[in-house]
PDB file of N, CA and C in Angstrom:
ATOM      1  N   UNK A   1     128.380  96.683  87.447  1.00  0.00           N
ATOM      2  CA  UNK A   1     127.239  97.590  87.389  1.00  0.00           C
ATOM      3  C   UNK A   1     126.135  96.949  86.554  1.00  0.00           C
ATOM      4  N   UNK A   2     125.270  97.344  86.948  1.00  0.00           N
ATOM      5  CA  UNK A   2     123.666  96.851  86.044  1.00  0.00           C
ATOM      6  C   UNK A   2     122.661  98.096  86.138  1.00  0.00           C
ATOM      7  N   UNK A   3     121.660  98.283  84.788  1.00  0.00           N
ATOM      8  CA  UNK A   3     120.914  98.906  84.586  1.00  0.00           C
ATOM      9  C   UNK A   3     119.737  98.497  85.561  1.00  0.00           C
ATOM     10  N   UNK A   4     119.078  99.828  86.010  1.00  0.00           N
ATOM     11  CA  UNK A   4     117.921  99.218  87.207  1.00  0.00           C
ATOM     12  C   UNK A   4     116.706 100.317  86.349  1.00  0.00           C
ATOM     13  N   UNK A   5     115.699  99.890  86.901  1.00  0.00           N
ATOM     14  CA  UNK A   5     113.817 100.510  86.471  1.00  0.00           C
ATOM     15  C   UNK A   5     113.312 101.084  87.315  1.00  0.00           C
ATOM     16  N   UNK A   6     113.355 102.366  87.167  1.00  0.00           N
ATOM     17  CA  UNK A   6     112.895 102.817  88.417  1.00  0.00           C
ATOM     18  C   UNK A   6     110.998 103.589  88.114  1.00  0.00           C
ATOM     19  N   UNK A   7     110.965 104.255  88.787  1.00  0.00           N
ATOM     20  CA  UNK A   7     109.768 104.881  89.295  1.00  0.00           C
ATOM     21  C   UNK A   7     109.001 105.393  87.906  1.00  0.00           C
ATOM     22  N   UNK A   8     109.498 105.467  86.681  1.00  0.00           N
ATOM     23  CA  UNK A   8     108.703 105.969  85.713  1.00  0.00           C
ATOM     24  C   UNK A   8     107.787 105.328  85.008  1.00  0.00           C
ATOM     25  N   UNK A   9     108.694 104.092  85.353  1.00  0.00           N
ATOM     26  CA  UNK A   9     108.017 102.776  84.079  1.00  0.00           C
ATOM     27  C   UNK A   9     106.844 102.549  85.028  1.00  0.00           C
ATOM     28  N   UNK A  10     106.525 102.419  86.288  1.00  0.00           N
ATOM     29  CA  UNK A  10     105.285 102.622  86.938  1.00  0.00           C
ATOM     30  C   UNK A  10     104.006 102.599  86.400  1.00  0.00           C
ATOM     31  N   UNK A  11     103.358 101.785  86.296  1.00  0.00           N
ATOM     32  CA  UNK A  11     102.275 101.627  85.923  1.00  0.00           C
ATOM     33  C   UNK A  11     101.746 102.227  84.133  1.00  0.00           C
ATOM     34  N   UNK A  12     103.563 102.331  83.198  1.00  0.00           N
ATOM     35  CA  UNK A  12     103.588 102.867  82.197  1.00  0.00           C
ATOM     36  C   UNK A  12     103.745 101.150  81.701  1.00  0.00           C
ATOM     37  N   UNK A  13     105.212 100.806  81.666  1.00  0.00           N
ATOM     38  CA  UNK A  13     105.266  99.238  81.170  1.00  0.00           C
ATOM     39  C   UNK A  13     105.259  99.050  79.718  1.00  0.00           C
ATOM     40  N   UNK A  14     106.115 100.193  78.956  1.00  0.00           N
ATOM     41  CA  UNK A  14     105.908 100.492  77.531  1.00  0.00           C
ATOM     42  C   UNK A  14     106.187  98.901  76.833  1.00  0.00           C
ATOM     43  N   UNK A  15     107.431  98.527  77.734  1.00  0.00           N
ATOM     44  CA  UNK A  15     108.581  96.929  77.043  1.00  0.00           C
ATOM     45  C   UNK A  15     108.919  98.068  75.859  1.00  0.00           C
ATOM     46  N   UNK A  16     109.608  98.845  75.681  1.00  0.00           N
ATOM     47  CA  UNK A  16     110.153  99.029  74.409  1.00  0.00           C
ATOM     48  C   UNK A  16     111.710  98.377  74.560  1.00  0.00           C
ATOM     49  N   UNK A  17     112.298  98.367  75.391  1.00  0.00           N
ATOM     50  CA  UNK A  17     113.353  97.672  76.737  1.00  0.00           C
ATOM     51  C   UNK A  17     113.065  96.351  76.356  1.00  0.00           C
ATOM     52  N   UNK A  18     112.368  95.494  76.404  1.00  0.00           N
ATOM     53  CA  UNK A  18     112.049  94.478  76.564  1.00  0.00           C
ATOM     54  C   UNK A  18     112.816  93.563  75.056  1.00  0.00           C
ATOM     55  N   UNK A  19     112.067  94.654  74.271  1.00  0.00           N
ATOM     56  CA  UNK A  19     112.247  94.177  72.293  1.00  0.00           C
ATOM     57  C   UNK A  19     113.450  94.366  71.844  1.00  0.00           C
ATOM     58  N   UNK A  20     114.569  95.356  72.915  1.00  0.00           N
ATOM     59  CA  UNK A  20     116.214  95.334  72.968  1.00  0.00           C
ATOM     60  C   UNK A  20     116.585  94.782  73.326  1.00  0.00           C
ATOM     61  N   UNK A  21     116.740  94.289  74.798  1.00  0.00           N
ATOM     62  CA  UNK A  21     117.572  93.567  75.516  1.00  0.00           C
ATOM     63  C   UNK A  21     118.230  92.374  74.611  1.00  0.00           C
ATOM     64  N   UNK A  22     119.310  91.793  74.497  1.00  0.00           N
ATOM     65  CA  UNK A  22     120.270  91.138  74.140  1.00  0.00           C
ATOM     66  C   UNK A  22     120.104  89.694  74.578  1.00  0.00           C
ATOM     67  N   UNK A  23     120.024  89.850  75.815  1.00  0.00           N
ATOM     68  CA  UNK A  23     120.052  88.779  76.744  1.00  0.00           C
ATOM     69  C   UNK A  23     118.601  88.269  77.860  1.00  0.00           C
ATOM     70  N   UNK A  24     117.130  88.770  77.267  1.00  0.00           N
ATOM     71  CA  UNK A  24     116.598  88.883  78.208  1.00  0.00           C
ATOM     72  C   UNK A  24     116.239  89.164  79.190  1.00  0.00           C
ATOM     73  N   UNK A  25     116.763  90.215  79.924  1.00  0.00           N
ATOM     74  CA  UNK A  25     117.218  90.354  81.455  1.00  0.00           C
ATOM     75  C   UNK A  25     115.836  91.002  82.094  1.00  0.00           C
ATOM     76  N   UNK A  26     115.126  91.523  81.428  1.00  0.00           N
ATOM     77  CA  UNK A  26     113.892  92.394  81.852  1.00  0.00           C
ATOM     78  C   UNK A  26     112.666  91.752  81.964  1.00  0.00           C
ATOM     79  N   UNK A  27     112.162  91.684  82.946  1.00  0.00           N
ATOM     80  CA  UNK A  27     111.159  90.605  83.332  1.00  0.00           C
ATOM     81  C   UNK A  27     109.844  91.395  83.992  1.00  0.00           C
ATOM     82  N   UNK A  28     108.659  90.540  84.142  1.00  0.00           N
ATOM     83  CA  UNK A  28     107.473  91.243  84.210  1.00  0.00           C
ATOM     84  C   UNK A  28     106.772  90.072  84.258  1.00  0.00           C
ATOM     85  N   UNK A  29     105.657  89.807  85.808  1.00  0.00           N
ATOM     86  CA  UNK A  29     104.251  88.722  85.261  1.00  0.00           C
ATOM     87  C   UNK A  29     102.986  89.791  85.209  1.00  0.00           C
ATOM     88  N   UNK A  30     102.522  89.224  83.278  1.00  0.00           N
ATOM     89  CA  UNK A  30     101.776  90.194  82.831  1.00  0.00           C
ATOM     90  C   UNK A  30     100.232  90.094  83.540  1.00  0.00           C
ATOM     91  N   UNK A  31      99.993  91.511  83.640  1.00  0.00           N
ATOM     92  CA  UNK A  31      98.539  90.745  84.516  1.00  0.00           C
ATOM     93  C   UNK A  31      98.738  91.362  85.969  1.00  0.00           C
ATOM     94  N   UNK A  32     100.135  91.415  86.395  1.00  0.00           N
ATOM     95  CA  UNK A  32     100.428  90.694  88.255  1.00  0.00           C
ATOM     96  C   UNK A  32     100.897  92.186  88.201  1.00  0.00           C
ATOM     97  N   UNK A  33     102.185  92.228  87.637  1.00  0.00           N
ATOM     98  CA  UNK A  33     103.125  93.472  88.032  1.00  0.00           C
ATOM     99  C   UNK A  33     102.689  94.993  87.222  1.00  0.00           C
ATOM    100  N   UNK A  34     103.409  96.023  88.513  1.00  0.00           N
ATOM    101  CA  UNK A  34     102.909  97.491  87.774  1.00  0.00           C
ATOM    102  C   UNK A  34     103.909  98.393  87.078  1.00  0.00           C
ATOM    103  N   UNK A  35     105.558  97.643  86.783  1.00  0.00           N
ATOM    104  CA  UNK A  35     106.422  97.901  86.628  1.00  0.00           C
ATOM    105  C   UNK A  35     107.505  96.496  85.810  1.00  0.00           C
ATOM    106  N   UNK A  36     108.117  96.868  85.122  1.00  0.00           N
ATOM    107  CA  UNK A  36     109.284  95.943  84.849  1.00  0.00           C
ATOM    108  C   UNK A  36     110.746  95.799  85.826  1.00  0.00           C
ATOM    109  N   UNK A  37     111.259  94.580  85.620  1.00  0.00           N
ATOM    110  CA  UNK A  37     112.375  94.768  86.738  1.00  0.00           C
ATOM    111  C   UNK A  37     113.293  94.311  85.562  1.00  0.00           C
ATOM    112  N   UNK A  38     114.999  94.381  85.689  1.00  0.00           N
ATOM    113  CA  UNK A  38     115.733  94.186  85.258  1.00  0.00           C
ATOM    114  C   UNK A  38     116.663  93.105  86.385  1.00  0.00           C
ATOM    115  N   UNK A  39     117.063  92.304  85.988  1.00  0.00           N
ATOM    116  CA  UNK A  39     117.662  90.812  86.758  1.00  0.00           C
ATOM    117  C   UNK A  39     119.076  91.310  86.702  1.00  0.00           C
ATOM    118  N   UNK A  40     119.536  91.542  87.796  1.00  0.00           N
ATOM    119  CA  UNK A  40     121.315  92.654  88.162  1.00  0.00           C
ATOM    120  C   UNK A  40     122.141  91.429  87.878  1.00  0.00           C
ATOM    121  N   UNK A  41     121.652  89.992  87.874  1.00  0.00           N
ATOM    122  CA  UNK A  41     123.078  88.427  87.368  1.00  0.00           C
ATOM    123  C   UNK A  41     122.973  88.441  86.362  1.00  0.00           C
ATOM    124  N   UNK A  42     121.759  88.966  85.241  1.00  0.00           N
ATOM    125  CA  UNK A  42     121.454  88.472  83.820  1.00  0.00           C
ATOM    126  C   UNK A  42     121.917  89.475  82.902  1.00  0.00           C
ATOM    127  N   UNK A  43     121.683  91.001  83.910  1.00  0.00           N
ATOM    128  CA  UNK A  43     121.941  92.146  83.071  1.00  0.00           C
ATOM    129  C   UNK A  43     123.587  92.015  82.354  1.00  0.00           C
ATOM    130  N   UNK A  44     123.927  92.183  81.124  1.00  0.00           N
ATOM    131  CA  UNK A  44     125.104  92.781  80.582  1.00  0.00           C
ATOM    132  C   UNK A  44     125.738  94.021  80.384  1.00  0.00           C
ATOM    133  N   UNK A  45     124.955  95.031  81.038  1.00  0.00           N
ATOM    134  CA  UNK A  45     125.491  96.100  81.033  1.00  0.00           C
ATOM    135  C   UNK A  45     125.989  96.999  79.652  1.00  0.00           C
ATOM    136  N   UNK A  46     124.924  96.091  78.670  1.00  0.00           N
ATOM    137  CA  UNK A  46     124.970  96.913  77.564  1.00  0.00           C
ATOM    138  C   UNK A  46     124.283  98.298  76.967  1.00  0.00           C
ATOM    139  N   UNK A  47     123.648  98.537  78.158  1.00  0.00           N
ATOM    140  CA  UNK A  47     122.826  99.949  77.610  1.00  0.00           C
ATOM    141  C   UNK A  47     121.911 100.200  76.560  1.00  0.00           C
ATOM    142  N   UNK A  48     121.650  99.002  75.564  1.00  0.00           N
ATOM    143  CA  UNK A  48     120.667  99.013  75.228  1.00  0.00           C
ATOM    144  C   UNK A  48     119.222  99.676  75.019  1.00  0.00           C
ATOM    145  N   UNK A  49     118.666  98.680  76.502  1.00  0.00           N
ATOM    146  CA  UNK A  49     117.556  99.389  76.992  1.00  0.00           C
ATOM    147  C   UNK A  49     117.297 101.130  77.406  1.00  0.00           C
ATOM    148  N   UNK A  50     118.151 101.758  77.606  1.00  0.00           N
ATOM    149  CA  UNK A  50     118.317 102.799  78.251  1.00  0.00           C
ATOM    150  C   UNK A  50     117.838 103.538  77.451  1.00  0.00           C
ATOM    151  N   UNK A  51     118.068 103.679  75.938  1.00  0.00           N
ATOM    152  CA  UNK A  51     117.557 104.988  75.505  1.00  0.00           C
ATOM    153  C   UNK A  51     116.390 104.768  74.717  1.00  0.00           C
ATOM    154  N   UNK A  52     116.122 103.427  74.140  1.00  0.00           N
ATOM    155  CA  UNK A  52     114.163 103.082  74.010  1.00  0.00           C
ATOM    156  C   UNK A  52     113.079 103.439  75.013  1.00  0.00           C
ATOM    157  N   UNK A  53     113.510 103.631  76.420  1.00  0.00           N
ATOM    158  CA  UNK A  53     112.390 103.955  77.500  1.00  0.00           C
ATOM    159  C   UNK A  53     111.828 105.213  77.254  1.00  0.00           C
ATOM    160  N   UNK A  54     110.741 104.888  76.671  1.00  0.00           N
ATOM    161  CA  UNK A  54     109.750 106.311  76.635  1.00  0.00           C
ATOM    162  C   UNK A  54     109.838 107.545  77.561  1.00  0.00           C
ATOM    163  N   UNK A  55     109.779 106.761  78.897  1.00  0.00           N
ATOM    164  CA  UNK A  55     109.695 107.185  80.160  1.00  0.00           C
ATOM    165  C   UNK A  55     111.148 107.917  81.023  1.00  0.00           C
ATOM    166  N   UNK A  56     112.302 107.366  80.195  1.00  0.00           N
ATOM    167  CA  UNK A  56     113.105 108.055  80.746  1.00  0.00           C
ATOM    168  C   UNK A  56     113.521 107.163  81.801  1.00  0.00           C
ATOM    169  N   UNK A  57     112.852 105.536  82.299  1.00  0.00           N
ATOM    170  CA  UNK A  57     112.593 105.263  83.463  1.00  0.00           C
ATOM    171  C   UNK A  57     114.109 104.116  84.250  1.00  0.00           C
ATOM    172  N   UNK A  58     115.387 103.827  83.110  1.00  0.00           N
ATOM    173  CA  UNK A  58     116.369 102.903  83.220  1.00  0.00           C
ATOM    174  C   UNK A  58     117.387 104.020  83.262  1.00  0.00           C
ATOM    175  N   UNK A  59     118.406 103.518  84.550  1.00  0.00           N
ATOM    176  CA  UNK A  59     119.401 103.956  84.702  1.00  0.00           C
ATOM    177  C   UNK A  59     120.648 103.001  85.134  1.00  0.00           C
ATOM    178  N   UNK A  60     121.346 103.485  85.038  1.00  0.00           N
ATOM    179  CA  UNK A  60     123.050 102.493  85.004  1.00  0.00           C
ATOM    180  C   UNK A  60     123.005 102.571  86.460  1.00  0.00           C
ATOM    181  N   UNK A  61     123.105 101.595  87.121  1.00  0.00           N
ATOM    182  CA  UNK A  61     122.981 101.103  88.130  1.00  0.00           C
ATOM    183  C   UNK A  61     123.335 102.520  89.693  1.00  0.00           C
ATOM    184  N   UNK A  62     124.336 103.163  89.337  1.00  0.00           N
ATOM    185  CA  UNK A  62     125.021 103.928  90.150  1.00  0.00           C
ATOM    186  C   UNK A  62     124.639 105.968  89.497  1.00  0.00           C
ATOM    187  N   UNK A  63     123.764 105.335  88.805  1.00  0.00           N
ATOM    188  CA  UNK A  63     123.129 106.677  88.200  1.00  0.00           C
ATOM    189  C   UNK A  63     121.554 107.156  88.558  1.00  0.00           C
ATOM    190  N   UNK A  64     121.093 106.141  89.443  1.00  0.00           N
ATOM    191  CA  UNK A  64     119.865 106.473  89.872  1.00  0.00           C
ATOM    192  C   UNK A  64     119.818 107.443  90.584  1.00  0.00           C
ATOM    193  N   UNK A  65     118.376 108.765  90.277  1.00  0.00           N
ATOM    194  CA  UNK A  65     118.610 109.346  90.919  1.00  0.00           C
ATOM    195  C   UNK A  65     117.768 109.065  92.614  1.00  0.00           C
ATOM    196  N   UNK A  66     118.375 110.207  93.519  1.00  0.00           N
ATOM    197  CA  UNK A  66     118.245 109.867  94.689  1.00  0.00           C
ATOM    198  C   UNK A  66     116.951 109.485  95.185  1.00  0.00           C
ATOM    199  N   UNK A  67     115.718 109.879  94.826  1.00  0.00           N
ATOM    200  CA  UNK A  67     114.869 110.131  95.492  1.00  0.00           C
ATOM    201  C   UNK A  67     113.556 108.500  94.498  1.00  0.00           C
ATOM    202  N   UNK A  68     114.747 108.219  93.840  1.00  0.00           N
ATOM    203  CA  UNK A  68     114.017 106.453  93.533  1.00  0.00           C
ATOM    204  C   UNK A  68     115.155 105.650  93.660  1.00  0.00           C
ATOM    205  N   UNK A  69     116.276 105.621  94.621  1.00  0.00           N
ATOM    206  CA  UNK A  69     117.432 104.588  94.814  1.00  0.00           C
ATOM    207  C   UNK A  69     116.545 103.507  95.456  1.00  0.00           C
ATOM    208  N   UNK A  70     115.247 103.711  95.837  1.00  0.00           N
ATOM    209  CA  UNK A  70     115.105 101.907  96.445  1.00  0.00           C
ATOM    210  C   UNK A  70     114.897 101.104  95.032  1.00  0.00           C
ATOM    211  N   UNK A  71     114.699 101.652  94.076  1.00  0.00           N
ATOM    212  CA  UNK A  71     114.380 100.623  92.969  1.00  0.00           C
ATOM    213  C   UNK A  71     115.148  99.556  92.469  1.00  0.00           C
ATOM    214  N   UNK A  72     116.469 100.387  93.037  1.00  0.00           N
ATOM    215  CA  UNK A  72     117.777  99.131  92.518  1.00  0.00           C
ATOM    216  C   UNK A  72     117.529  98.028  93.851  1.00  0.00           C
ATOM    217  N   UNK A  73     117.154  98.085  94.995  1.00  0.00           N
ATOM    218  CA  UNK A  73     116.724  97.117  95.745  1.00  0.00           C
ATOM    219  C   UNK A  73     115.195  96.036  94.959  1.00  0.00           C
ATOM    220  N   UNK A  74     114.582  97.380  94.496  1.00  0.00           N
ATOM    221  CA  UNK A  74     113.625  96.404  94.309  1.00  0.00           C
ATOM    222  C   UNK A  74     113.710  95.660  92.816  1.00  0.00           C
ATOM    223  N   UNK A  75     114.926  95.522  91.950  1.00  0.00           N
ATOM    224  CA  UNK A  75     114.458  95.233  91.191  1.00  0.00           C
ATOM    225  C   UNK A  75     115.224  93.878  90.949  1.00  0.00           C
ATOM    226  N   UNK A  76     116.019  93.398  92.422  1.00  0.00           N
ATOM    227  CA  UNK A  76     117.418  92.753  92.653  1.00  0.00           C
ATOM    228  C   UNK A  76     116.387  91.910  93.277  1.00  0.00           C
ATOM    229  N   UNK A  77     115.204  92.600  94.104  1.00  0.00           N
ATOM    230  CA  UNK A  77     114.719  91.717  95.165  1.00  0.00           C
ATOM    231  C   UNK A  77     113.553  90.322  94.334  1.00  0.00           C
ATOM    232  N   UNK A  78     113.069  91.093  93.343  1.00  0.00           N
ATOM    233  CA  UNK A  78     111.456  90.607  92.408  1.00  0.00           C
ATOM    234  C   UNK A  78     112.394  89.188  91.675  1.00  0.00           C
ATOM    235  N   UNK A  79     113.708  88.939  91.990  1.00  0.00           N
ATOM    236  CA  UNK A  79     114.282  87.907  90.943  1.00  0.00           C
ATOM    237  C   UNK A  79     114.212  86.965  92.536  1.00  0.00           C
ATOM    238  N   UNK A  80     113.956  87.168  93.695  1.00  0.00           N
ATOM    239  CA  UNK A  80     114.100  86.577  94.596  1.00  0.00           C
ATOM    240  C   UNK A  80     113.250  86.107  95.457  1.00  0.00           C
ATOM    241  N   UNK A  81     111.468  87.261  95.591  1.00  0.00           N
ATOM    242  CA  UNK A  81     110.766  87.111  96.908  1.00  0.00           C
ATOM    243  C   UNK A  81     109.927  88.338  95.712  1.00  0.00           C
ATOM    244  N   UNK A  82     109.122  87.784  94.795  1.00  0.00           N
ATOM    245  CA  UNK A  82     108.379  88.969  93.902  1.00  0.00           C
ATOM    246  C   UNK A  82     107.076  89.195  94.326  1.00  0.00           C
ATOM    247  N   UNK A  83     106.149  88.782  95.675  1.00  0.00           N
ATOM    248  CA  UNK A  83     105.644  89.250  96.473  1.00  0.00           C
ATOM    249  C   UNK A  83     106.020  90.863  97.215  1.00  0.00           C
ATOM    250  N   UNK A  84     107.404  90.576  97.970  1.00  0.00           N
ATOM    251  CA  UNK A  84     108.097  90.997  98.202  1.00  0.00           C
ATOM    252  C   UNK A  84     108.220  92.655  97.771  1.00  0.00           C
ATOM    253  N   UNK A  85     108.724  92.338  96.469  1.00  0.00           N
ATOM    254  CA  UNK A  85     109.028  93.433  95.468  1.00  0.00           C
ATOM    255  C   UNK A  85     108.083  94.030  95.288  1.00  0.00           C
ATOM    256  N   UNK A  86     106.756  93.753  95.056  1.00  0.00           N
ATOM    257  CA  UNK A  86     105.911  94.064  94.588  1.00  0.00           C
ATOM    258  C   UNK A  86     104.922  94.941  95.745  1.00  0.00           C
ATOM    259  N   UNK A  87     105.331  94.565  96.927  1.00  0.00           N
ATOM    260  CA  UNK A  87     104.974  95.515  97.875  1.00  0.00           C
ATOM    261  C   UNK A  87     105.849  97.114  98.203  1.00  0.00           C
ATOM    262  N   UNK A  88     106.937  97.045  98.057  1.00  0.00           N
ATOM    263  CA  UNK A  88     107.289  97.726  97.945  1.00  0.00           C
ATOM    264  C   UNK A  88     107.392  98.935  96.729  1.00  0.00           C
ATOM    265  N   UNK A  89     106.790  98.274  95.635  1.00  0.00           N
ATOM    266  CA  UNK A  89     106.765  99.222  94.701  1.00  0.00           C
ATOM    267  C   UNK A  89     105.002 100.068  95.157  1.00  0.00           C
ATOM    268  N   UNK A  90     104.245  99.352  95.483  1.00  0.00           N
ATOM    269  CA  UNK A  90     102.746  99.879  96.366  1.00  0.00           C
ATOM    270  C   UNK A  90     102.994 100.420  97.131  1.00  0.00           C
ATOM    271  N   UNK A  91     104.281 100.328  97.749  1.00  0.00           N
ATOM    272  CA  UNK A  91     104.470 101.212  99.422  1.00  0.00           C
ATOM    273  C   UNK A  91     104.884 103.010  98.548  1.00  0.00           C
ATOM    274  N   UNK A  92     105.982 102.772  97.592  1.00  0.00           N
ATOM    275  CA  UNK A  92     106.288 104.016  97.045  1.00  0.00           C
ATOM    276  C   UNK A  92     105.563 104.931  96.703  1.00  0.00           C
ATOM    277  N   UNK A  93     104.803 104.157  95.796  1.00  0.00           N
ATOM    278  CA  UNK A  93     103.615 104.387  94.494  1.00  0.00           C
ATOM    279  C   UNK A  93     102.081 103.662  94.442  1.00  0.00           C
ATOM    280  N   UNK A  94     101.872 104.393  95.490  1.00  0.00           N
ATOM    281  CA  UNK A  94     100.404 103.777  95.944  1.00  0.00           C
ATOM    282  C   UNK A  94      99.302 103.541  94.534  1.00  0.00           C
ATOM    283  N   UNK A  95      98.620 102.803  94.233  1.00  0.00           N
ATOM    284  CA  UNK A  95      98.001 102.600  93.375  1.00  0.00           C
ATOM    285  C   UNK A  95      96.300 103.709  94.027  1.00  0.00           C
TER     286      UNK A  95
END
């Protein structure tokens, strides 16, 4: 399991997440992106991040709720094709 970012951190992007993480895993190009992603090979599954989010916006991988489950796609995808990712977070959450 891995912690995923979903729909809150949206154009919020506190990084309070960022200044926890253990291992780095939470990534962002500043400037580019409207959201943080969490890297599902890097994550440790320490929970950490989870309760610094202002936003409420990190959940344990299998705890997302329903109506933002593409985020765990998109946040698996931005470590791969971050064009990609990044459309899809515009398709959700139109700017």
């Amino acid at each position: 399991m891995t912690y995923v970012i979903a729909e809150p951190c949206v154009d919020v992007m506190d990084q309070a997440c960022v200044a926890v993480c253990p291992v780095d895993c939470i990534h962002f190009d500043e400037g580019v992106d409207r959201t943080l992603y969490i890297d599902p090979d890097e994550c440790i599954d320490c929970g950490a991040c989870e309760p610094e989010c202002p936003t409420a916006a990190i959940f344990p991988e299998d705890s997302v709720p329903a109506d933002q489950v593409a985020y765990t796609e998109i946040n698996a995808l931005w470590f791969k094709d971050k064009d990609a990712a990044r459309a899809m977070v515009n398709e959700i959450k139109p700017i």
